[in-house]
C-alpha atoms as a PDB file:
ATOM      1  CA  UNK A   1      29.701  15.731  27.826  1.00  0.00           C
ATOM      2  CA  UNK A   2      31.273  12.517  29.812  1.00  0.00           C
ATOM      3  CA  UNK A   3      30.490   9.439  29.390  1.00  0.00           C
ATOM      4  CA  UNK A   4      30.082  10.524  25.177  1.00  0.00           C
ATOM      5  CA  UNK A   5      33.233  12.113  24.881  1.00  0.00           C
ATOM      6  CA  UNK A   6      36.675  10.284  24.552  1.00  0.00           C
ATOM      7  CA  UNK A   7      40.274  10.628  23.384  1.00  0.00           C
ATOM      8  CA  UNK A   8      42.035   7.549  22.171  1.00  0.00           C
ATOM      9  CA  UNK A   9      45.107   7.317  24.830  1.00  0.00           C
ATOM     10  CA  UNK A  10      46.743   5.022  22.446  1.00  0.00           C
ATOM     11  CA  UNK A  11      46.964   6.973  19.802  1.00  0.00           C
ATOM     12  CA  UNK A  12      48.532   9.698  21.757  1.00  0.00           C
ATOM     13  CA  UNK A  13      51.885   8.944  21.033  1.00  0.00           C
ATOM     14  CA  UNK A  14      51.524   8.877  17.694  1.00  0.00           C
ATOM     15  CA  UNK A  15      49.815  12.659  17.617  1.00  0.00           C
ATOM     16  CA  UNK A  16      46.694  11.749  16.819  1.00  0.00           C
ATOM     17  CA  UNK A  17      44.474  13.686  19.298  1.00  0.00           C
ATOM     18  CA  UNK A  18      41.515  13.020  17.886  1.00  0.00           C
ATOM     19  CA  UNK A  19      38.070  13.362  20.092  1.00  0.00           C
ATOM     20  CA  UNK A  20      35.056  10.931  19.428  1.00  0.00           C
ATOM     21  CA  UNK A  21      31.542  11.695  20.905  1.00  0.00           C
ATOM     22  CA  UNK A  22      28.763   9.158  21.021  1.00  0.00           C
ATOM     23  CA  UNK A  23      26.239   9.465  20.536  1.00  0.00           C
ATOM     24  CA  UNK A  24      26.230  13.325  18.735  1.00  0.00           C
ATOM     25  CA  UNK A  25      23.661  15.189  20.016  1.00  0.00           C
ATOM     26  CA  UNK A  26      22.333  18.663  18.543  1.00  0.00           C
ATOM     27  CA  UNK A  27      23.293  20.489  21.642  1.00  0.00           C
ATOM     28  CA  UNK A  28      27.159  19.004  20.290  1.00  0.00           C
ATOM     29  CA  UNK A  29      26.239  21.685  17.441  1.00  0.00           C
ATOM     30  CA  UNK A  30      29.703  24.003  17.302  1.00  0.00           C
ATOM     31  CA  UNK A  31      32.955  25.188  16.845  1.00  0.00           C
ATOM     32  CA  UNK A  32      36.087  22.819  18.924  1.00  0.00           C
ATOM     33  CA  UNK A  33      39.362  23.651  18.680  1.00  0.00           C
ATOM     34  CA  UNK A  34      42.140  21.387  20.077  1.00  0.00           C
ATOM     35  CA  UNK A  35      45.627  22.551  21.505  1.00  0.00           C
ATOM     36  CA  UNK A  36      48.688  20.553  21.584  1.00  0.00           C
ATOM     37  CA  UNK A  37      51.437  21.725  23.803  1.00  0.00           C
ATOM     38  CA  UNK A  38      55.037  19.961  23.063  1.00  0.00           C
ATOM     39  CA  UNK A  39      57.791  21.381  24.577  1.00  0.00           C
ATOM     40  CA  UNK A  40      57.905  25.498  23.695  1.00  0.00           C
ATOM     41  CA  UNK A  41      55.582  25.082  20.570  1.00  0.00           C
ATOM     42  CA  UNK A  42      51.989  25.048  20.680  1.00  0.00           C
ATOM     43  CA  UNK A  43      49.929  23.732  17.983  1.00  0.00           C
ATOM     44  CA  UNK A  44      45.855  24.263  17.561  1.00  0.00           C
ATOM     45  CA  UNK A  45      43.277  23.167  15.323  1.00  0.00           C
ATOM     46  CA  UNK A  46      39.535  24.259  15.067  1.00  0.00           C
ATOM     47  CA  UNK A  47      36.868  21.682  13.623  1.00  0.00           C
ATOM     48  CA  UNK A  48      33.590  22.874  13.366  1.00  0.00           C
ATOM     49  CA  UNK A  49      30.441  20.049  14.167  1.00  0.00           C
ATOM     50  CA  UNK A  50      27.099  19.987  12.254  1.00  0.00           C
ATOM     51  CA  UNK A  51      24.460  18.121  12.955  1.00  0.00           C
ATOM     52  CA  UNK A  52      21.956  16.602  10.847  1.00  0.00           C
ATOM     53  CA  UNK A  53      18.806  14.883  12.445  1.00  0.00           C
ATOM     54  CA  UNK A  54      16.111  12.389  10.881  1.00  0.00           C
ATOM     55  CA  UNK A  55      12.669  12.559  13.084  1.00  0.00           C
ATOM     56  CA  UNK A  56       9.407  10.486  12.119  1.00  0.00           C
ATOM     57  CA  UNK A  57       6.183  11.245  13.270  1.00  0.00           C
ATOM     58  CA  UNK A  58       5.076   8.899  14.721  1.00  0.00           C
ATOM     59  CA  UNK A  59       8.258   7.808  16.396  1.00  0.00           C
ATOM     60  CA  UNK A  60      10.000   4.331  15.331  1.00  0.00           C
ATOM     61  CA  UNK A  61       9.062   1.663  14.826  1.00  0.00           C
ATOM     62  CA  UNK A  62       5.799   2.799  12.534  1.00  0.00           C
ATOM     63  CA  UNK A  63       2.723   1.146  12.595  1.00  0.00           C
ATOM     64  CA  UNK A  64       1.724  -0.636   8.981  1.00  0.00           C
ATOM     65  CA  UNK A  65      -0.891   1.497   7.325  1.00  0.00           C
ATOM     66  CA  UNK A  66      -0.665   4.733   9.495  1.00  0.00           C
ATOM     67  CA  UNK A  67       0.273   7.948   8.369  1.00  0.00           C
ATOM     68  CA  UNK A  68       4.253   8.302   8.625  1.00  0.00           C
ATOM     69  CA  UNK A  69       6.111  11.599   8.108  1.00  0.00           C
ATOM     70  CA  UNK A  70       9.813  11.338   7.566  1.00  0.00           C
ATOM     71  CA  UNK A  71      11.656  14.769   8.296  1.00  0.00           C
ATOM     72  CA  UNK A  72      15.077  15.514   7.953  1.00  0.00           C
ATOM     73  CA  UNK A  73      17.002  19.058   8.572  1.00  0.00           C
ATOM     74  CA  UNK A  74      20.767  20.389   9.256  1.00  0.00           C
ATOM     75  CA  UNK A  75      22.611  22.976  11.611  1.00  0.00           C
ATOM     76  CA  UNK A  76      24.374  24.169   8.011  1.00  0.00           C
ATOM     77  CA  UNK A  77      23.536  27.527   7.525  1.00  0.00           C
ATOM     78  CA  UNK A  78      22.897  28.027   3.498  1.00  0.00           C
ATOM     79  CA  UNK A  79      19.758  27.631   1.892  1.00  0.00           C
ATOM     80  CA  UNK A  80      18.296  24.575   1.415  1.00  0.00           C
ATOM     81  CA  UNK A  81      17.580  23.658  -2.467  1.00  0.00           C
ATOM     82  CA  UNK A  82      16.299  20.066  -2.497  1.00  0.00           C
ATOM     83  CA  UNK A  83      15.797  17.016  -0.365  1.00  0.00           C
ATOM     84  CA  UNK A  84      16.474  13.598  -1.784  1.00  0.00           C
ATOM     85  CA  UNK A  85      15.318  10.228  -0.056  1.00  0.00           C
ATOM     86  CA  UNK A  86      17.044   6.981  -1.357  1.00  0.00           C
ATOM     87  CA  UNK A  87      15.438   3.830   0.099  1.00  0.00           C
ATOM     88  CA  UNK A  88      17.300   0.249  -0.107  1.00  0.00           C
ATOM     89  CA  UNK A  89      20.187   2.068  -2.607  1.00  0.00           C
ATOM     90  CA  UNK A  90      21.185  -1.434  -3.879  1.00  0.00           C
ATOM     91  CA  UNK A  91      19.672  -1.638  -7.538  1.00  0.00           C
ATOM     92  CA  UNK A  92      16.890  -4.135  -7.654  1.00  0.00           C
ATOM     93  CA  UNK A  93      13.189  -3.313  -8.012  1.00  0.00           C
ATOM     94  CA  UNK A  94      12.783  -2.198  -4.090  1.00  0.00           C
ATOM     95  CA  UNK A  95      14.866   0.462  -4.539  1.00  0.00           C
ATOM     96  CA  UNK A  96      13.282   3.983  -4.613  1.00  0.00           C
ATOM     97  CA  UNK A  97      14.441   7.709  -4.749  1.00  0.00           C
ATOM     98  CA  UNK A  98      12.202  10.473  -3.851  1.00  0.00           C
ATOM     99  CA  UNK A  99      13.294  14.361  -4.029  1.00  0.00           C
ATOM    100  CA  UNK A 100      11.289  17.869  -3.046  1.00  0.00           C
ATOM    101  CA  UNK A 101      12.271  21.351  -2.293  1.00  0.00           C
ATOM    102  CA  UNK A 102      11.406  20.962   1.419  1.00  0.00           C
ATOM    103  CA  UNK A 103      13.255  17.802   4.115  1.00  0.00           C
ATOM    104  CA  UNK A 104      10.196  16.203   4.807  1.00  0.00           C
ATOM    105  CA  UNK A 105       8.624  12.666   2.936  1.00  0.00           C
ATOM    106  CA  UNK A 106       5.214  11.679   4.033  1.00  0.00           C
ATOM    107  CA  UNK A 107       3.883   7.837   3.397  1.00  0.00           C
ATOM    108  CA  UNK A 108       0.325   7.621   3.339  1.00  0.00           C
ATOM    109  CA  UNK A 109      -0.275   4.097   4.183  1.00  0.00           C
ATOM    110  CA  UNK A 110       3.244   2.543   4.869  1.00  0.00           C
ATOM    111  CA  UNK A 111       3.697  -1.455   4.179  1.00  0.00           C
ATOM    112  CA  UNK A 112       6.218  -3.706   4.764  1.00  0.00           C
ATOM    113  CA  UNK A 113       7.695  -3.000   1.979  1.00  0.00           C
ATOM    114  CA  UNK A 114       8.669   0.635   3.366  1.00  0.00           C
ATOM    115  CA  UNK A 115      10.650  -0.677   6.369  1.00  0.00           C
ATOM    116  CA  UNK A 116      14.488  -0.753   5.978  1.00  0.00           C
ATOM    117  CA  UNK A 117      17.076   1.677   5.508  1.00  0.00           C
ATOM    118  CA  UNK A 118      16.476   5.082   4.605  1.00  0.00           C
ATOM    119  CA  UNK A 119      19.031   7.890   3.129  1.00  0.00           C
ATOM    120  CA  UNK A 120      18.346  11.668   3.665  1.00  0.00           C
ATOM    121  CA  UNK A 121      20.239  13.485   1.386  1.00  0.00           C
ATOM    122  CA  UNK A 122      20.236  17.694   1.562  1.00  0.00           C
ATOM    123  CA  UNK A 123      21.668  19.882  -1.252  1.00  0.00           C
ATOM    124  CA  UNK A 124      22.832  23.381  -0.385  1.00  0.00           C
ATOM    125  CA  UNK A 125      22.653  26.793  -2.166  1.00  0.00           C
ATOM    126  CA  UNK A 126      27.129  26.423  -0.995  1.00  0.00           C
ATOM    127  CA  UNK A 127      26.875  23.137  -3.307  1.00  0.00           C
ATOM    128  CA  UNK A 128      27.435  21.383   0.289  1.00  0.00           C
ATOM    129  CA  UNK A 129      25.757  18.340   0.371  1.00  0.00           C
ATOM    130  CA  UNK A 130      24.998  16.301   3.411  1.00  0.00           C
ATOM    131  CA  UNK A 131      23.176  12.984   4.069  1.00  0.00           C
ATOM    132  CA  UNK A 132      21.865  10.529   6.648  1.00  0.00           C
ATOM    133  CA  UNK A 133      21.125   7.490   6.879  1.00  0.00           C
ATOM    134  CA  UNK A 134      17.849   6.431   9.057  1.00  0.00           C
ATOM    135  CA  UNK A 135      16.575   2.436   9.369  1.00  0.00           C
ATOM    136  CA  UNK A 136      13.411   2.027   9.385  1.00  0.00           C
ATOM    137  CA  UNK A 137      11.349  -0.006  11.525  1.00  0.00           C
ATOM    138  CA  UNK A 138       7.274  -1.025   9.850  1.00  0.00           C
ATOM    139  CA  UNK A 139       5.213  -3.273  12.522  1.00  0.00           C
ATOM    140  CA  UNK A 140       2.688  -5.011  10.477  1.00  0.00           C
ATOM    141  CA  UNK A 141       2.023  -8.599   8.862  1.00  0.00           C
ATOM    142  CA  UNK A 142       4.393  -9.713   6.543  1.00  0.00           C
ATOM    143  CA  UNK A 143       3.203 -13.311   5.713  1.00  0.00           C
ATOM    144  CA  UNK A 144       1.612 -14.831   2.878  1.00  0.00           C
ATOM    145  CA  UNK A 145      -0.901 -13.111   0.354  1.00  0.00           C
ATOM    146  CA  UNK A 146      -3.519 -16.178   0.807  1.00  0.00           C
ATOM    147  CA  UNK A 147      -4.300 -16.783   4.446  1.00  0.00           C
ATOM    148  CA  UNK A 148      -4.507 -20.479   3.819  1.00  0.00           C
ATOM    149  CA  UNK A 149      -1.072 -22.495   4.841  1.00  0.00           C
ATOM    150  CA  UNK A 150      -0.814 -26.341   4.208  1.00  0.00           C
ATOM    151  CA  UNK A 151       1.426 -28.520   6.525  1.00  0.00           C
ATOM    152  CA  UNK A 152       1.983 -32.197   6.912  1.00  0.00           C
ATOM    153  CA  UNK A 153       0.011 -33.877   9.782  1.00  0.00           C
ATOM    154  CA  UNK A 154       2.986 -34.284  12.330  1.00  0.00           C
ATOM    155  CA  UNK A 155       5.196 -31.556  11.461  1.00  0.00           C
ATOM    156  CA  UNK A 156       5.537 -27.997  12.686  1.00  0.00           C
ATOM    157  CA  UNK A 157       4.202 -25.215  11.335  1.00  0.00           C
ATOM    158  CA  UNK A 158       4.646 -21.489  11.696  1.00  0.00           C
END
């Protein structure tokens, strides 16, 4: 798993033996178990990894207008009961929440408007609920609704 995998040295000495991987892969999907040896005592811990992945079809960045299908799907092993997607969560009138039985979200024609960051949230038969958060990349024109633009004779324009 080198060059993703590291310990922090520095926090060693203070027993934290944490392990950090980046990026997480699925293949990182599993059970880990650390062992600490200090003098005649051992000490172990197991920490099990999920994995939850967000794929688009067609891959990021999306083209303005073509037909995008969000998907998003766990390693947890219960059954799936519902699918929410939250996009721009800050409250304001571009916020959006959508929610289905299955983890995918088509867009017909995505605009503009679409692009930004997307949450993936999955709810669990266990009552587990896990989430993701995927930005969201549109390529399109985002410029004025009349094609018409005025400038001074002199100045720059864009």
């Amino acid at each position: 798993m080198k060059p993703r995998v590291s310990l922090q040295d520095s926090a060693l000495r203070n027993g934290n033996f944490s392990l950090r991987i980046d990026p997480v892969r699925s293949e990182d999907i599993g059970l880990y178990e650390a062992r600490v040896k200090h003098k005649t005592e051992v000490h172990s811990c197991h920490v099990e990894l999920g994995v939850i992945t967000v794929t688009l079809s067609p891959p990021n960045p999306v083209i303005e207008n073509e037909l995008l299908l969000m998907s998003c799907n766990s390693s947890h092993r219960a059954s799936l009961m519902e699918t929410c997607w939250f996009h721009n969560e800050h409250p304001g009138p571009t916020s959006r929440t959508f929610c289905s039985l299955t983890g995918a979200l088509s867009i017909l024609h995505p605009a503009m408007s679409d692009a930004g960051s997307w949450r993936c949230q999955l709810r669990y038969s266990d009552k587990e609920i896990i989430s993701a958060t995927y930005n969201l990349q549109i390529l399109g024109f985002d410029g004025p609704t009349n094609p018409v633009v005025y400038a001074a004779a002199g100045s720059a324009v864009n």
